[in-house]
N, C-alpha and C. Protein backbone atom coordinates (compact mmCIF):
# COMPACT_ATOMS: atom_id res chain seq x y z
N UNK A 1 -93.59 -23.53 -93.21
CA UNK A 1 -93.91 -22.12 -93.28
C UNK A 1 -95.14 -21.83 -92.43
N UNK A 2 -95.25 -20.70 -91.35
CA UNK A 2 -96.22 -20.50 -90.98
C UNK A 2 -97.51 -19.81 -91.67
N UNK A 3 -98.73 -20.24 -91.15
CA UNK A 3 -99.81 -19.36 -91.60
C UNK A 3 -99.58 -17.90 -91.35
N UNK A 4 -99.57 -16.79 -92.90
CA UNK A 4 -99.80 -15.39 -92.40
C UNK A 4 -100.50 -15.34 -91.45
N UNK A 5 -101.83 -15.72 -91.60
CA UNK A 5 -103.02 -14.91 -90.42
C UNK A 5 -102.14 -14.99 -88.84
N UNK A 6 -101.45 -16.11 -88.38
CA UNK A 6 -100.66 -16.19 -86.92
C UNK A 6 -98.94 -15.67 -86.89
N UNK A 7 -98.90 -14.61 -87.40
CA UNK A 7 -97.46 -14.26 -87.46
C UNK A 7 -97.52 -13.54 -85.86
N UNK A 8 -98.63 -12.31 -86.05
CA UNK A 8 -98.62 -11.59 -84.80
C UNK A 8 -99.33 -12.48 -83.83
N UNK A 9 -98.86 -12.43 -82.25
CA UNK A 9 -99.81 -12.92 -81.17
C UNK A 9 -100.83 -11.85 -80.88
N UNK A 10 -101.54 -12.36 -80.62
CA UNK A 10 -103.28 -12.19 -79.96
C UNK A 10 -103.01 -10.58 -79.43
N UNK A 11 -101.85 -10.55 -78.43
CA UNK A 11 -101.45 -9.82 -77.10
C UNK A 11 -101.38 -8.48 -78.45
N UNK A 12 -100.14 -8.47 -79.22
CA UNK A 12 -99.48 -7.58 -80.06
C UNK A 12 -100.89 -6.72 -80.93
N UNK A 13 -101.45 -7.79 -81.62
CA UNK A 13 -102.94 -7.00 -82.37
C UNK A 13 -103.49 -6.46 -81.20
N UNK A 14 -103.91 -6.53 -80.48
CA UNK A 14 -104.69 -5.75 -79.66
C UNK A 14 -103.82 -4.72 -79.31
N UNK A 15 -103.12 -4.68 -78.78
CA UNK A 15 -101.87 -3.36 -78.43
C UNK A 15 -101.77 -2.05 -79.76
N UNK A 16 -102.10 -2.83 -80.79
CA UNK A 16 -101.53 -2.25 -82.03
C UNK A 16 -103.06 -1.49 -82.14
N UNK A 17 -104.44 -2.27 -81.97
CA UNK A 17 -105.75 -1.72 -82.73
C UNK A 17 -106.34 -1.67 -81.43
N UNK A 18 -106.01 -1.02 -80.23
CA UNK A 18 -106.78 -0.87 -79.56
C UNK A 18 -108.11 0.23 -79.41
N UNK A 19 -107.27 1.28 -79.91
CA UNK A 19 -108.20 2.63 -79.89
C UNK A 19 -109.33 2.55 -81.35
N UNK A 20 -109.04 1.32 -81.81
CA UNK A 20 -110.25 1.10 -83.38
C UNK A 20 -110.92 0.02 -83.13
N UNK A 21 -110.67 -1.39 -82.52
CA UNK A 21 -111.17 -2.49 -82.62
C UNK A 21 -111.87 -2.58 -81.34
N UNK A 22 -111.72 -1.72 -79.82
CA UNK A 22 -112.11 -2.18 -79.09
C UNK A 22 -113.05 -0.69 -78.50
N UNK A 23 -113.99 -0.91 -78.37
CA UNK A 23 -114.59 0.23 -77.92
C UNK A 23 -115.23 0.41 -75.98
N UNK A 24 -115.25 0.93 -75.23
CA UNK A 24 -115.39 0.83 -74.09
C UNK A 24 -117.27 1.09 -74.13
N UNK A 25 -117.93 0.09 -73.26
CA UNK A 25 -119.55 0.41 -73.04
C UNK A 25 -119.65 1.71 -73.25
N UNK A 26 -118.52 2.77 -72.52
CA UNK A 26 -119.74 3.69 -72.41
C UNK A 26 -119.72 4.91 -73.44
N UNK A 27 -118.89 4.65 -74.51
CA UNK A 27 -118.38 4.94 -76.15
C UNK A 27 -119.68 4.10 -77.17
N UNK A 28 -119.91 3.05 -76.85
CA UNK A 28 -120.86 2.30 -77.74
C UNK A 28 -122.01 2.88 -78.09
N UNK A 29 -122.76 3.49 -76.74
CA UNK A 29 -123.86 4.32 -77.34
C UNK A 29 -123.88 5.50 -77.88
N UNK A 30 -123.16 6.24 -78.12
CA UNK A 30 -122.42 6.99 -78.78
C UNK A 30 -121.99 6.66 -80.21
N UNK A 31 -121.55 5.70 -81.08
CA UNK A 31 -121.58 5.59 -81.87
C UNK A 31 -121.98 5.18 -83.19
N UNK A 32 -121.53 6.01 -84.19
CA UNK A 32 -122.37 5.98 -85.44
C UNK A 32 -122.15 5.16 -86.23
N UNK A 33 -123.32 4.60 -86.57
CA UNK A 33 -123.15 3.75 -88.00
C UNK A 33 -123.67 4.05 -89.59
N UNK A 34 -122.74 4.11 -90.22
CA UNK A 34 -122.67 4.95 -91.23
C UNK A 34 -123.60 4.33 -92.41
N UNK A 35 -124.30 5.32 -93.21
CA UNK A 35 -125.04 5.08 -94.05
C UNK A 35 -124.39 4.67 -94.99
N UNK A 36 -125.08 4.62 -96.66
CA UNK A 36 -124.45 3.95 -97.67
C UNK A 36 -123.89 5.48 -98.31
N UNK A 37 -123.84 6.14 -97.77
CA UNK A 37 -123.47 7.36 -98.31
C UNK A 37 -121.73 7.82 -97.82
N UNK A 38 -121.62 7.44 -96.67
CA UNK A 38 -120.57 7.76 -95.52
C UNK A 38 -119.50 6.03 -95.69
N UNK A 39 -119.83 5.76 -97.00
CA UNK A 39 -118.93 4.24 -96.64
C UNK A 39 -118.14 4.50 -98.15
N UNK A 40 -116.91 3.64 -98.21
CA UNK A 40 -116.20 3.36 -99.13
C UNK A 40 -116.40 2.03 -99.64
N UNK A 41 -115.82 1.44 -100.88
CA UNK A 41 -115.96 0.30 -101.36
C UNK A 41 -114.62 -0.31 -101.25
N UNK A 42 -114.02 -1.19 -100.88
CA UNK A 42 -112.96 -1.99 -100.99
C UNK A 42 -113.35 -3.76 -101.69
N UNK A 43 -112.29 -4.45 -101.90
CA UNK A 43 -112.82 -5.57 -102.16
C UNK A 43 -112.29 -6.46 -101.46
N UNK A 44 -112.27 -8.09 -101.24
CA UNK A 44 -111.80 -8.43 -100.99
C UNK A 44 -110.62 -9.65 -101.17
N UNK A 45 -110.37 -10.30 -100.72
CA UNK A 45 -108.98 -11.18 -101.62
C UNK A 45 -110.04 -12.13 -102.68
N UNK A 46 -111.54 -12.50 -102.55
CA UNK A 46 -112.07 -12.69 -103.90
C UNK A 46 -112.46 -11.71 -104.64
N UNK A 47 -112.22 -10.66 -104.32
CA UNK A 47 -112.68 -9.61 -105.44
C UNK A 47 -113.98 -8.81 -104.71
N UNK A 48 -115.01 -9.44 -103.91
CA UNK A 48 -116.07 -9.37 -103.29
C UNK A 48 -116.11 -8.07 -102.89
N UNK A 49 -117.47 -6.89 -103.14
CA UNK A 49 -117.10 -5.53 -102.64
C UNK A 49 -117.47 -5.57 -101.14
N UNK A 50 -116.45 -5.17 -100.72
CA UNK A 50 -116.37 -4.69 -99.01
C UNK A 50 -117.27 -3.25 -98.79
N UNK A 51 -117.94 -2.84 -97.85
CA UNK A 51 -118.34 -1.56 -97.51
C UNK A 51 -117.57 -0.99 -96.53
N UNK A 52 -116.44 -0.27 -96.21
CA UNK A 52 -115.74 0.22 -95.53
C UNK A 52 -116.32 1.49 -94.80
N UNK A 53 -116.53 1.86 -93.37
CA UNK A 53 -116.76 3.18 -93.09
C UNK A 53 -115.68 4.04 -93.79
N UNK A 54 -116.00 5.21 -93.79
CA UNK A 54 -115.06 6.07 -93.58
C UNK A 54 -114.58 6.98 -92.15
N UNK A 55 -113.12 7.22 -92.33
CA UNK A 55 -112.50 7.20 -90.81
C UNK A 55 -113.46 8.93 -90.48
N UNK A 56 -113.88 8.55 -89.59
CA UNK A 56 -114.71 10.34 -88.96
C UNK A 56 -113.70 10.74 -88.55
N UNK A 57 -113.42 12.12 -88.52
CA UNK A 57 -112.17 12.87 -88.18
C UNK A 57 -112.56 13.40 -86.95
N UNK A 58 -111.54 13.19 -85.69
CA UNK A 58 -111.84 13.44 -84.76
C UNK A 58 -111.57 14.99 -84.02
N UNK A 59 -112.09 15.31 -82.93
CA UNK A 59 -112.21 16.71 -82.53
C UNK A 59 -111.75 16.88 -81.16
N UNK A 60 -110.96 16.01 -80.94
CA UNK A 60 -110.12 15.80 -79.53
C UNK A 60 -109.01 16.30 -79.31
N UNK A 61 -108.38 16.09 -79.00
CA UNK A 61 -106.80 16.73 -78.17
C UNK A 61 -105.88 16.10 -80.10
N UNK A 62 -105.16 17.21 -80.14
CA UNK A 62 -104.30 17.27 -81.23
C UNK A 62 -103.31 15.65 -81.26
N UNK A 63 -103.41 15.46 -82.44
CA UNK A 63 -102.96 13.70 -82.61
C UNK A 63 -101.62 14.55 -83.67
N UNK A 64 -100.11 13.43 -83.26
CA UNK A 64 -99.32 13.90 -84.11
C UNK A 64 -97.79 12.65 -83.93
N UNK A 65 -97.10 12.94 -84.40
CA UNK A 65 -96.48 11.95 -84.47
C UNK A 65 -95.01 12.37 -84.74
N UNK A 66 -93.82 12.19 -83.20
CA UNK A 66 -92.56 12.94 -83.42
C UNK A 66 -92.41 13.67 -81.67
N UNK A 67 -91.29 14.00 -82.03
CA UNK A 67 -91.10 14.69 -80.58
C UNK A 67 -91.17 16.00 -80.45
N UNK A 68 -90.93 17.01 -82.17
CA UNK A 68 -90.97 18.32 -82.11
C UNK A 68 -89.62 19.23 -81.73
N UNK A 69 -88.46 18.02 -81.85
CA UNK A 69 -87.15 18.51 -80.94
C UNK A 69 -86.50 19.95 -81.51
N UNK A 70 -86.66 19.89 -82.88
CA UNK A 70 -86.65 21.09 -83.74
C UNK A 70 -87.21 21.81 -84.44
N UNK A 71 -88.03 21.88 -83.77
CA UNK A 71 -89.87 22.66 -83.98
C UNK A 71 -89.73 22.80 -85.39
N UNK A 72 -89.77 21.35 -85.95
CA UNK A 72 -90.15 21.26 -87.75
C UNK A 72 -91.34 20.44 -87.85
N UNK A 73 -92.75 20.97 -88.19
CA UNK A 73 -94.25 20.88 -88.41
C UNK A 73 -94.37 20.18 -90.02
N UNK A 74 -94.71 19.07 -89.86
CA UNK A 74 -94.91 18.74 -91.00
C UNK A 74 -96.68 18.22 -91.19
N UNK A 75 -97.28 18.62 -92.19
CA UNK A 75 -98.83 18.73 -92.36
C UNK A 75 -99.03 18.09 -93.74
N UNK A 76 -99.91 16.63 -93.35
CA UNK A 76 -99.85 15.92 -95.09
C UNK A 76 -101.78 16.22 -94.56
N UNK A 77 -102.57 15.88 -95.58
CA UNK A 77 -104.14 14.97 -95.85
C UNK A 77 -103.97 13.66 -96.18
N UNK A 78 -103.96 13.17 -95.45
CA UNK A 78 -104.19 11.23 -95.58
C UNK A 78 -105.12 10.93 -94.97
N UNK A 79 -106.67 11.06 -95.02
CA UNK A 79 -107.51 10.51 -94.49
C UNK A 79 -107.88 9.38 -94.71
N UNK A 80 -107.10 8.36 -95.02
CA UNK A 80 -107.39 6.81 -94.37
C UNK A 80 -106.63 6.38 -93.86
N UNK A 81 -105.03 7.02 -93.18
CA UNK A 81 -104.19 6.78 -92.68
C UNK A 81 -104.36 6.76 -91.11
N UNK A 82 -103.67 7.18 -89.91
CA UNK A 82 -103.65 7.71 -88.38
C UNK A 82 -103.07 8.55 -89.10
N UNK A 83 -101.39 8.58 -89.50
CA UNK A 83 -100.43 9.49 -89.57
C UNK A 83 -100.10 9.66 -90.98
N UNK A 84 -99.99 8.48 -91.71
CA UNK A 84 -99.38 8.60 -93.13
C UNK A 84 -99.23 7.37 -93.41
N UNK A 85 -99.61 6.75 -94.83
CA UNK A 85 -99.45 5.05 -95.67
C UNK A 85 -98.25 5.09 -95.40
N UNK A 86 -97.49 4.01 -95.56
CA UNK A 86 -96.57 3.64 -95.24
C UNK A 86 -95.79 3.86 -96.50
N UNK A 87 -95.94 3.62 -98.04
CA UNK A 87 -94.81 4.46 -98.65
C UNK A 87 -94.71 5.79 -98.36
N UNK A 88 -95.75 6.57 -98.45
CA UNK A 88 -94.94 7.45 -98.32
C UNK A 88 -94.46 8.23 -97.08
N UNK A 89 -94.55 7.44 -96.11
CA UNK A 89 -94.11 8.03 -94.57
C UNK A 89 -92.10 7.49 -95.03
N UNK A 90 -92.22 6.27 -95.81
CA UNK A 90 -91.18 5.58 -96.01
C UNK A 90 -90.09 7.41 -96.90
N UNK A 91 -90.75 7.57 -97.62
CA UNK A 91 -90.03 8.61 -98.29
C UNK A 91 -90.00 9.91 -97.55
N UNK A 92 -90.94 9.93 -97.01
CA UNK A 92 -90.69 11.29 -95.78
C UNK A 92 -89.22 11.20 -95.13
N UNK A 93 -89.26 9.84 -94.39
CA UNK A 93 -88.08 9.36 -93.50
C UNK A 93 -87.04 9.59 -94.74
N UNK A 94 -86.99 9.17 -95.76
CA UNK A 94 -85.43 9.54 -96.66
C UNK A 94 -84.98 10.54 -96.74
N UNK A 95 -86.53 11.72 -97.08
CA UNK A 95 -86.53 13.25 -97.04
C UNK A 95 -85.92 14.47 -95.94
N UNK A 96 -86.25 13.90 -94.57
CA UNK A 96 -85.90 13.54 -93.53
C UNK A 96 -84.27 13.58 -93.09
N UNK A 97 -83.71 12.25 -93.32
CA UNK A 97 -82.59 12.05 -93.43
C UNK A 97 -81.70 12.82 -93.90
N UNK A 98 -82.55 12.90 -95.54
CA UNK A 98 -81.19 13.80 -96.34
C UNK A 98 -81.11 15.51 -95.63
N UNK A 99 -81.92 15.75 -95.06
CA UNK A 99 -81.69 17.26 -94.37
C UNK A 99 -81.34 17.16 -93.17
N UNK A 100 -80.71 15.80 -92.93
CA UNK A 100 -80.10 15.72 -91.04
C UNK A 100 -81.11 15.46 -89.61
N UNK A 101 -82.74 15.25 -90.06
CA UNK A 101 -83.60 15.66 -89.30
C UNK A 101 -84.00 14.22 -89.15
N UNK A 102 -84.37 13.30 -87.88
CA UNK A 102 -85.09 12.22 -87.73
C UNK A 102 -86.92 12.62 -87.49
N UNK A 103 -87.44 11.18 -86.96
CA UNK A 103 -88.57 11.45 -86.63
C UNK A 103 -88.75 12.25 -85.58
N UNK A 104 -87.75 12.48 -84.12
CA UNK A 104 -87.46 12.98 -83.06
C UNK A 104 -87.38 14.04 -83.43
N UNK A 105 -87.40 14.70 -84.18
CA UNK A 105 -87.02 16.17 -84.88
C UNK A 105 -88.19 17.23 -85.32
N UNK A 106 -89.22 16.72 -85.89
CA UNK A 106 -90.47 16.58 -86.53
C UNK A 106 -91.69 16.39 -85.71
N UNK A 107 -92.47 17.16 -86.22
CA UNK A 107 -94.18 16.89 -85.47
C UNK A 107 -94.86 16.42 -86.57
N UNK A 108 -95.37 15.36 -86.95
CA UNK A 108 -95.82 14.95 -88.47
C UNK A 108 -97.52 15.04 -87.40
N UNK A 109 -98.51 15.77 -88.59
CA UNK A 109 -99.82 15.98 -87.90
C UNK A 109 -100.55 15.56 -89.62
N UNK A 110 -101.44 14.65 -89.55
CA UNK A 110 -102.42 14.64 -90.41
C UNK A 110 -103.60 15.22 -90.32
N UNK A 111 -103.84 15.97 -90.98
CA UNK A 111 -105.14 16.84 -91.12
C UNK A 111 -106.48 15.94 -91.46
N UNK A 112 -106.45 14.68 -92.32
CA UNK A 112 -107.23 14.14 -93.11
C UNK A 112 -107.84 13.61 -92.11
N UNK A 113 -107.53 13.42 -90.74
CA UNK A 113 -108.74 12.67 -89.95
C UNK A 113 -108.94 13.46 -88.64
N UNK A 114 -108.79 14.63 -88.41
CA UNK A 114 -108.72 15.22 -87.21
C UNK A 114 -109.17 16.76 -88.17
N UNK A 115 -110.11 17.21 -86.92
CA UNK A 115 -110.69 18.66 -87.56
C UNK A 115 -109.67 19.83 -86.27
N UNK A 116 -108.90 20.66 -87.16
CA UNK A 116 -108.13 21.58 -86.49
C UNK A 116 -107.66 22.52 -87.76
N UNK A 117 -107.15 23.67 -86.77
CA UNK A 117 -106.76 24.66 -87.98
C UNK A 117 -105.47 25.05 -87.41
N UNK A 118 -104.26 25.95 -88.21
CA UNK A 118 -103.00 26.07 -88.40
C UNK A 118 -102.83 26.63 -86.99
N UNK A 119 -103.77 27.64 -86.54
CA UNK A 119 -103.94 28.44 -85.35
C UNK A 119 -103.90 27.09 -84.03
N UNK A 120 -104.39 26.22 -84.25
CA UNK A 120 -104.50 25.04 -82.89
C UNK A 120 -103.43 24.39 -83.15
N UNK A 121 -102.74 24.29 -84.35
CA UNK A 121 -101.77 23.03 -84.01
C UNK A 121 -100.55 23.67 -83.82
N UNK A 122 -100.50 25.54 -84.26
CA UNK A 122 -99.23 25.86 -83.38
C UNK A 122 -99.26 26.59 -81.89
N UNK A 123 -100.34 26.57 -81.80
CA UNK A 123 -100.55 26.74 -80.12
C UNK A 123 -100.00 25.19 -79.68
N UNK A 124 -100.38 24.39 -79.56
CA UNK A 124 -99.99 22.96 -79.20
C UNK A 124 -98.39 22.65 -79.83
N UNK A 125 -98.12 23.12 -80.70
CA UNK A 125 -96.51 22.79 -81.16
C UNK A 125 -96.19 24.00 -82.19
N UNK A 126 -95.39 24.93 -81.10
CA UNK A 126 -94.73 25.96 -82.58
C UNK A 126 -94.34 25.86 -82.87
N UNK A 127 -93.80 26.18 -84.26
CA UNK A 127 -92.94 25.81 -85.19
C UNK A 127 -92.35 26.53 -85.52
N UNK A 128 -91.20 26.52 -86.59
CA UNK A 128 -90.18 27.54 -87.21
C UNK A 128 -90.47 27.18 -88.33
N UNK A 129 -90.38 26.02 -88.74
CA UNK A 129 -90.68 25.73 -90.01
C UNK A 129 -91.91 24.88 -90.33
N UNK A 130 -92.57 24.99 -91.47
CA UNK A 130 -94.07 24.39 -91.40
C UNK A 130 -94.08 23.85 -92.74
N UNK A 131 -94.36 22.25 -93.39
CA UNK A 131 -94.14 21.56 -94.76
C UNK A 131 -95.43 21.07 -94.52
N UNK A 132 -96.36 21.68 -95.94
CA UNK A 132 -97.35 21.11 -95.93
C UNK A 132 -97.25 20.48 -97.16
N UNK A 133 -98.00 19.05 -97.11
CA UNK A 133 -98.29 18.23 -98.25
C UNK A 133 -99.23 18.12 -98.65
N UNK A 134 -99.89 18.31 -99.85
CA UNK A 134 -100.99 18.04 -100.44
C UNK A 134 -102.42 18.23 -99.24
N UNK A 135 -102.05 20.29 -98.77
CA UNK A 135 -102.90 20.69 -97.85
C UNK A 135 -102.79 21.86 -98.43
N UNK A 136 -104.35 22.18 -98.30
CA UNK A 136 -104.53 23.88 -99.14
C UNK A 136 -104.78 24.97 -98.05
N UNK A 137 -104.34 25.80 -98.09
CA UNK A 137 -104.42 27.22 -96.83
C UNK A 137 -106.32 26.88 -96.68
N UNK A 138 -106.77 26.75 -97.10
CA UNK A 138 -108.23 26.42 -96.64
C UNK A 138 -108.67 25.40 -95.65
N UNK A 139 -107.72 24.43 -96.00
CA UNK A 139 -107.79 23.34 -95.05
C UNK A 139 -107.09 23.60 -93.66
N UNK A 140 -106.17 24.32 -93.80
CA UNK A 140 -105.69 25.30 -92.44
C UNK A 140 -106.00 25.92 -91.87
N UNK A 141 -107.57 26.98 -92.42
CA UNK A 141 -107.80 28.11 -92.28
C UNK A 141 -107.19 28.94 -92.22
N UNK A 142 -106.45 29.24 -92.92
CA UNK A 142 -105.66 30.61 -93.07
C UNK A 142 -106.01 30.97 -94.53
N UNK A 143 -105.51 32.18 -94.60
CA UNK A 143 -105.62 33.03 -95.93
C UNK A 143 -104.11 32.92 -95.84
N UNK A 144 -103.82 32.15 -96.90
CA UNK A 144 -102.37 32.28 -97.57
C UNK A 144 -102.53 32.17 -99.23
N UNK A 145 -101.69 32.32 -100.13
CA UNK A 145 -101.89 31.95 -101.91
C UNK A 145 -100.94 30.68 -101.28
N UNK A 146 -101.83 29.72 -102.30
CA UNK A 146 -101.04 28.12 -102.03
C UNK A 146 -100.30 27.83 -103.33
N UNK A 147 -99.06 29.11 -103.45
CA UNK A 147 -98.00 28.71 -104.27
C UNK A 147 -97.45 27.79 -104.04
N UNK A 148 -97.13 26.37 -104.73
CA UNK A 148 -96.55 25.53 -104.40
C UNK A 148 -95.09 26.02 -104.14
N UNK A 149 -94.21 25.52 -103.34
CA UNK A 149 -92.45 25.98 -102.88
C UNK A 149 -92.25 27.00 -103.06
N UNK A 150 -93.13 27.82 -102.60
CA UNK A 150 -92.87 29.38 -102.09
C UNK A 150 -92.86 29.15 -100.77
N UNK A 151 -91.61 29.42 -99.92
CA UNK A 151 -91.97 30.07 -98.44
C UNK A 151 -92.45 31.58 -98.18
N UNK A 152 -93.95 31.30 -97.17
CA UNK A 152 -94.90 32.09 -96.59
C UNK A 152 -93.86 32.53 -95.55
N UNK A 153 -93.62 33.60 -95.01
CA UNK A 153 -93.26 33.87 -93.46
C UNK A 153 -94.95 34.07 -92.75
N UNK A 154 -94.76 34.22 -91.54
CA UNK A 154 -96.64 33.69 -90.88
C UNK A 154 -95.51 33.79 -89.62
N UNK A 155 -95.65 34.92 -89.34
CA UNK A 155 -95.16 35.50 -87.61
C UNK A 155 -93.48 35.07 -87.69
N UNK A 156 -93.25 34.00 -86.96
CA UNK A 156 -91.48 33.69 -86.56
C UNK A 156 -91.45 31.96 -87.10
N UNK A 157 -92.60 31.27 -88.08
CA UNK A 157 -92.29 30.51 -88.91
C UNK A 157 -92.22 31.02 -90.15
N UNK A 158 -91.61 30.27 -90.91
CA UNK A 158 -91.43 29.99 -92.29
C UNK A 158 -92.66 28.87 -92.86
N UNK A 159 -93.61 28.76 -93.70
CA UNK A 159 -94.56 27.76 -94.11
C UNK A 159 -94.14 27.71 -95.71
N UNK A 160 -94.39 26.15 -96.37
CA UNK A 160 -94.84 26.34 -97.69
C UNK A 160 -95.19 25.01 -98.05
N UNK A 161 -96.16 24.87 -99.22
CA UNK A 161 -96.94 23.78 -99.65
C UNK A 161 -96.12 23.30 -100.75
N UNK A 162 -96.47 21.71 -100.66
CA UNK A 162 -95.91 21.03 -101.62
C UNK A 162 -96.56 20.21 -102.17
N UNK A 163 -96.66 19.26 -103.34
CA UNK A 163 -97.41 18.49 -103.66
C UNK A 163 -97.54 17.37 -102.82
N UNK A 164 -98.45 16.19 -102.69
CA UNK A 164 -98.51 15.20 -101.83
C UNK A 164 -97.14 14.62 -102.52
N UNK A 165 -97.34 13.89 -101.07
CA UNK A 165 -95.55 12.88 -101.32
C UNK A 165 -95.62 11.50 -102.24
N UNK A 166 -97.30 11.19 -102.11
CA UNK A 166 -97.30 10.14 -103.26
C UNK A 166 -96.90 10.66 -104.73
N UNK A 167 -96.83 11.43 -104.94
CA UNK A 167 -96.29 12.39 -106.36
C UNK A 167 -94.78 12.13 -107.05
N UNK A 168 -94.46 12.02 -105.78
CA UNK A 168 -92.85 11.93 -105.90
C UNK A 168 -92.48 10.78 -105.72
N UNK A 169 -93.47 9.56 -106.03
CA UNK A 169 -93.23 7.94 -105.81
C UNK A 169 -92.46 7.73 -107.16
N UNK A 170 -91.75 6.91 -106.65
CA UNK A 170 -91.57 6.26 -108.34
C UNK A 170 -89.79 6.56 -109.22
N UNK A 171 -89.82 6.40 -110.30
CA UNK A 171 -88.74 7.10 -110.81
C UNK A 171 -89.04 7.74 -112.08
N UNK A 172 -90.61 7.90 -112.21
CA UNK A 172 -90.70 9.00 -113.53
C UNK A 172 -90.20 9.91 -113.31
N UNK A 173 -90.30 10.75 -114.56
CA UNK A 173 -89.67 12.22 -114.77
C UNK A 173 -90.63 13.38 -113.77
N UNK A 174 -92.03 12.97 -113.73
CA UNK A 174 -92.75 13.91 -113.19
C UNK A 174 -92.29 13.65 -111.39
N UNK A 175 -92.27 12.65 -111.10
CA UNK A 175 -91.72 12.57 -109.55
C UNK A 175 -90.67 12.75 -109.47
N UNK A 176 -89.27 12.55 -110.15
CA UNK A 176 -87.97 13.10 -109.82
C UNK A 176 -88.41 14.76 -110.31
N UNK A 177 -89.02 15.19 -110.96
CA UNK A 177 -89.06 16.66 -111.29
C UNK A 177 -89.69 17.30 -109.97
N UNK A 178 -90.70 16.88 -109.17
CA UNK A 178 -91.15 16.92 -108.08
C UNK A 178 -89.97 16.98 -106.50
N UNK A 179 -89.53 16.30 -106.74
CA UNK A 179 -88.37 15.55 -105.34
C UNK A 179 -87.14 16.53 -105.83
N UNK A 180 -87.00 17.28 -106.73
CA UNK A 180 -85.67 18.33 -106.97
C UNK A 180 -86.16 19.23 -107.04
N UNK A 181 -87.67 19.58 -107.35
CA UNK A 181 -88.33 21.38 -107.08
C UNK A 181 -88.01 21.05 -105.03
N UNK A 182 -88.88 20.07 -104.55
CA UNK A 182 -88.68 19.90 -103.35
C UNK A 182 -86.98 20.44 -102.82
N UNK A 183 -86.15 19.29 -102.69
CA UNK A 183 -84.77 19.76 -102.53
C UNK A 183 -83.98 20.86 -102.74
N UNK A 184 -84.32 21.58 -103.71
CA UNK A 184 -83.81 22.99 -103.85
C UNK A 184 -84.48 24.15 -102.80
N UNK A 185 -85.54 23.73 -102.33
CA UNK A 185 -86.23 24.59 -101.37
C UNK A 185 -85.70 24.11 -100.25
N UNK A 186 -85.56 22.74 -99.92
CA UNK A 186 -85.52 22.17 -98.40
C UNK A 186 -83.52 22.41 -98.10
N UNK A 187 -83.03 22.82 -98.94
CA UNK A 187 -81.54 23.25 -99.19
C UNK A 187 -81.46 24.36 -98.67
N UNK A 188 -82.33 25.35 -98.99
CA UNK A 188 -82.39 27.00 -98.91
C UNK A 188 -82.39 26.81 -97.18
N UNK A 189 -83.96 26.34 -96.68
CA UNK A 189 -84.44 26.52 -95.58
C UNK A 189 -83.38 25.99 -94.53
N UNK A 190 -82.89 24.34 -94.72
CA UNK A 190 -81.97 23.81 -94.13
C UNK A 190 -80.52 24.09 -94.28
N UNK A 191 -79.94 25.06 -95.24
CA UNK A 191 -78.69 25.37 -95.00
C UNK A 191 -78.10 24.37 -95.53
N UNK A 192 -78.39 22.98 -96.47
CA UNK A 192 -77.60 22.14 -96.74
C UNK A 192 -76.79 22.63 -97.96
């Protein structure tokens, strides 16, 4: 059996963590090192507490993930993610599926590490339809009421908020009660 730590080659990690692990000279002086205030605690495989930064949300050119082929905007808060943890990007993709729509279909934009408002990210990608997850019209800047699965009309999209998708993990009653308020809306909008 091989050692975990050498599954990936050298070449692949770097490809994968380039824009986090490797910083260019002239980025270095430029950057911050975070107080005990600006850090998280993690532990480690002895238990040992880790001091983790926290990810600074950046103010650059709009970060997103998808091709946009059917101008469907999807908006979660995962600020320790790039795009989204991996369960629940995993259940997005099912969510996804069951309405006919791939990743090619979709603009998935995380708010939790990038500072932008509803106004910048549909200048950069308009939409028709707009699914926000566990994101409040404040965090958008807009003045909307953040009825959960009410669709907003907002010009020639359709918008509406939903609970985060970690909500709907699982097979309790409160997450299948979650994932069928969901579906009865994503039925309406999608015509399924």
């Amino acid at each position: 059996m091989q050692d975990p730590k050498t599954i990936l080659p050298a070449s692949v990690l770097v490809a994968l963590y380039k824009d986090t692990l490797v910083l260019p000279e002239s980025e270095k002086k430029d950057e911050i090192i975070p107080n005990k205030e600006e850090k998280e605690t993690a532990t480690s495989e002895n238990n040992t507490p880790i001091d983790l930064p926290k990810v600074k949300k950046s103010t650059g050119p709009l970060k997103h993930l998808g091709d946009h082929h059917k101008k469907v905007l999807i908006i979660v808060n995962d600020p320790n993610s790039v795009y989204l943890n991996e369960a629940d990007f995993i259940l997005l993709t099912s969510i996804l599926n069951a309405c006919k729509l791939t990743i090619a279909d979709i603009a998935l934009v995380n708010i939790g590490n990038q500072e932008t408002s509803l106004h910048q990210i549909l200048e950069t990608l308009p939409s028709s339809t707009i699914m926000c997850f566990d994101v409040a019209s404040a965090d958008l800047k807009i003045k909307l009421p953040n009825t959960l699965y009410k669709v907003n009309e907002l010009g020639e999209s359709n918008l509406f908020f939903s609970k985060a998708l970690s909500t709907m993990q699982g097979t309790g009653a409160e997450a299948k009660q979650e994932k069928g308020t969901l579906w009865i809306l994503l039925k309406k909008i999608f015509a399924l």
